[in-house]
C-alpha atoms as a PDB file:
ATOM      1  CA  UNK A   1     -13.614  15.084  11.094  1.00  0.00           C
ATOM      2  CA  UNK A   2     -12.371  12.731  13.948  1.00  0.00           C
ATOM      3  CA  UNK A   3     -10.327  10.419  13.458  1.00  0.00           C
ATOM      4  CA  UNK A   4     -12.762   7.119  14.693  1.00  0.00           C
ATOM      5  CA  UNK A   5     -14.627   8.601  11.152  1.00  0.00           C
ATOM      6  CA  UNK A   6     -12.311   7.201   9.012  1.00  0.00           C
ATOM      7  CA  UNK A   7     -13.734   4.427   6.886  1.00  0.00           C
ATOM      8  CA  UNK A   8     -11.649   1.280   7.763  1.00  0.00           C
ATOM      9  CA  UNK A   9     -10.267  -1.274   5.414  1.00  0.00           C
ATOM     10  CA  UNK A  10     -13.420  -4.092   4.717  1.00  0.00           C
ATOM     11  CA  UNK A  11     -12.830  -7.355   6.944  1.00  0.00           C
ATOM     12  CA  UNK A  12     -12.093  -9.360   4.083  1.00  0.00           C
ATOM     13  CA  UNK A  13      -8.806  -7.458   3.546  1.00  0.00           C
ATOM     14  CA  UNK A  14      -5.615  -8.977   3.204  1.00  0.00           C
ATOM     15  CA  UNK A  15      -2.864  -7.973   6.286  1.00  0.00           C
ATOM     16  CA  UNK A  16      -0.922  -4.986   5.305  1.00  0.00           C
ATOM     17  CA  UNK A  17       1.992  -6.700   5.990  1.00  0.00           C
ATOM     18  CA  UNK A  18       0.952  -9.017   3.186  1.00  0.00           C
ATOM     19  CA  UNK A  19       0.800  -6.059   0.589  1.00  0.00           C
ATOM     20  CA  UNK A  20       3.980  -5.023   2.058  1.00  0.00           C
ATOM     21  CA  UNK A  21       5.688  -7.723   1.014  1.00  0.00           C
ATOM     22  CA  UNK A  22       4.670  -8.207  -2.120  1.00  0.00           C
ATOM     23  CA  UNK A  23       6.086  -4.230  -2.560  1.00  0.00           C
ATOM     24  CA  UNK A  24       9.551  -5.432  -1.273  1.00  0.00           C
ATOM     25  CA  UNK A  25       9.513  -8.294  -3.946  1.00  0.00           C
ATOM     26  CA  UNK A  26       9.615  -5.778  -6.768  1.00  0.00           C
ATOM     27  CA  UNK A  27      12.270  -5.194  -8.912  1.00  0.00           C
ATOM     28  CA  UNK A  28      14.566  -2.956  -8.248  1.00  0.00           C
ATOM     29  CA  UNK A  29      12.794  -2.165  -4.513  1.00  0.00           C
ATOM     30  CA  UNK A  30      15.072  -0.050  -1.718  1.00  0.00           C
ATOM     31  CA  UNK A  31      12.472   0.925   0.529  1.00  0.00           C
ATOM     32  CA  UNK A  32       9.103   1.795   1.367  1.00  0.00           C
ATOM     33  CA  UNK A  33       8.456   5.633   2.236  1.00  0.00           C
ATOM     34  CA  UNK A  34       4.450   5.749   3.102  1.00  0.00           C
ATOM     35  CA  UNK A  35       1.642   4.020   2.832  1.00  0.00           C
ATOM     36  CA  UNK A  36      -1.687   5.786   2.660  1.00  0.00           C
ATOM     37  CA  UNK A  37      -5.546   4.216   3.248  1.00  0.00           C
ATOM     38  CA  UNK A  38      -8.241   6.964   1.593  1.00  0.00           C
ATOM     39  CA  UNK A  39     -10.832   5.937  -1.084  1.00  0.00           C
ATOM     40  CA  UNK A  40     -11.252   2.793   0.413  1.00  0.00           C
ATOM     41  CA  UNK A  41      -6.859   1.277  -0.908  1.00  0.00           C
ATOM     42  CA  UNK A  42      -3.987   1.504   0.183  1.00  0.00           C
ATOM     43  CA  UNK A  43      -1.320   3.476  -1.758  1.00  0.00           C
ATOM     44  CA  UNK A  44       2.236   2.311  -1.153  1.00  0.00           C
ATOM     45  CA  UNK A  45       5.190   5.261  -2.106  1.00  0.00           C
ATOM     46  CA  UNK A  46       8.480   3.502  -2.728  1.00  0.00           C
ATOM     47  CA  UNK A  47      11.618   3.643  -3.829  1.00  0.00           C
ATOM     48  CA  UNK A  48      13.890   1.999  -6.342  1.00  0.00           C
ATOM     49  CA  UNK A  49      17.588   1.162  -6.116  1.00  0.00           C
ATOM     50  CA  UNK A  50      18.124   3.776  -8.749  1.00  0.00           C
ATOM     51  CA  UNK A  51      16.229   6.204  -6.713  1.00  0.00           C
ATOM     52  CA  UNK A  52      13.020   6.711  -8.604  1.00  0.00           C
ATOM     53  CA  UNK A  53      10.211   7.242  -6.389  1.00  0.00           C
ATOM     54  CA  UNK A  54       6.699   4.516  -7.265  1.00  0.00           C
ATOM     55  CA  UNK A  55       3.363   4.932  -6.524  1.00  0.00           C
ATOM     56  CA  UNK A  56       1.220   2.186  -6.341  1.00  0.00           C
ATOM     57  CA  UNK A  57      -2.571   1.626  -4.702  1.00  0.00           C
ATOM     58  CA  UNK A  58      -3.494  -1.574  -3.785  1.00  0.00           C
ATOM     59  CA  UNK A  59      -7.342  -3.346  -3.709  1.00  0.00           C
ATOM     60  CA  UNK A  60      -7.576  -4.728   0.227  1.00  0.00           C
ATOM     61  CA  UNK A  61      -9.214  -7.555  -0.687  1.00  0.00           C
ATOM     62  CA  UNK A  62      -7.484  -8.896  -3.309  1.00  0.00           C
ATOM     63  CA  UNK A  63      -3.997  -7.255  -2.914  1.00  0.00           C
ATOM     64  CA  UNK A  64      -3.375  -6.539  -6.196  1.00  0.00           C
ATOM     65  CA  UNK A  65      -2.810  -2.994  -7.606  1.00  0.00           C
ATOM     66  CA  UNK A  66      -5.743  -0.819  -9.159  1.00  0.00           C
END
C-alpha cells in the first residue's frame, strides 16, 4: 500500500501540536517517544519521570483520549 493511501486525520482535527501539549501537561510527564495515526487517532507513547512507559490514543477532533 503507498503511502498517499493512508487515511488522513478529518479536517476538523485539532493540531497535533495541540494534543502534544496537553501530553506534556501530565503528571509526572518526561518525554514523548512516538506518536502513531492508524484507525483513524492518534496514539501518543510516553514516558514518566519514574520511567514507566504510557500509552494513550487520542480522538482528532475533540482531543481527548478514547
Amino acid at each position: 500500500m503507498a503511502a498517499d493511501d493512508k487515511p488522513l486525520p478529518p479536517p476538523n482535527a485539532k493540531k497535533l501540536s495541540e494534543i502534544i501539549a496537553k501530553v506534556e501537561q501530565r503528571d509526572g510527564f518526561r518525554y514523548v517517544d512516538e506518536v502513531d495515526w492508524d484507525s483513524g487517532a492518534y496514539t501518543v507513547t510516553y514516558y514518566t519521570a519514574d520511567k514507566a512507559k504510557v500509552e494513550i490514543t487520542y480522538d482528532p477532533v475533540t482531543a481527548e483520549p478514547k
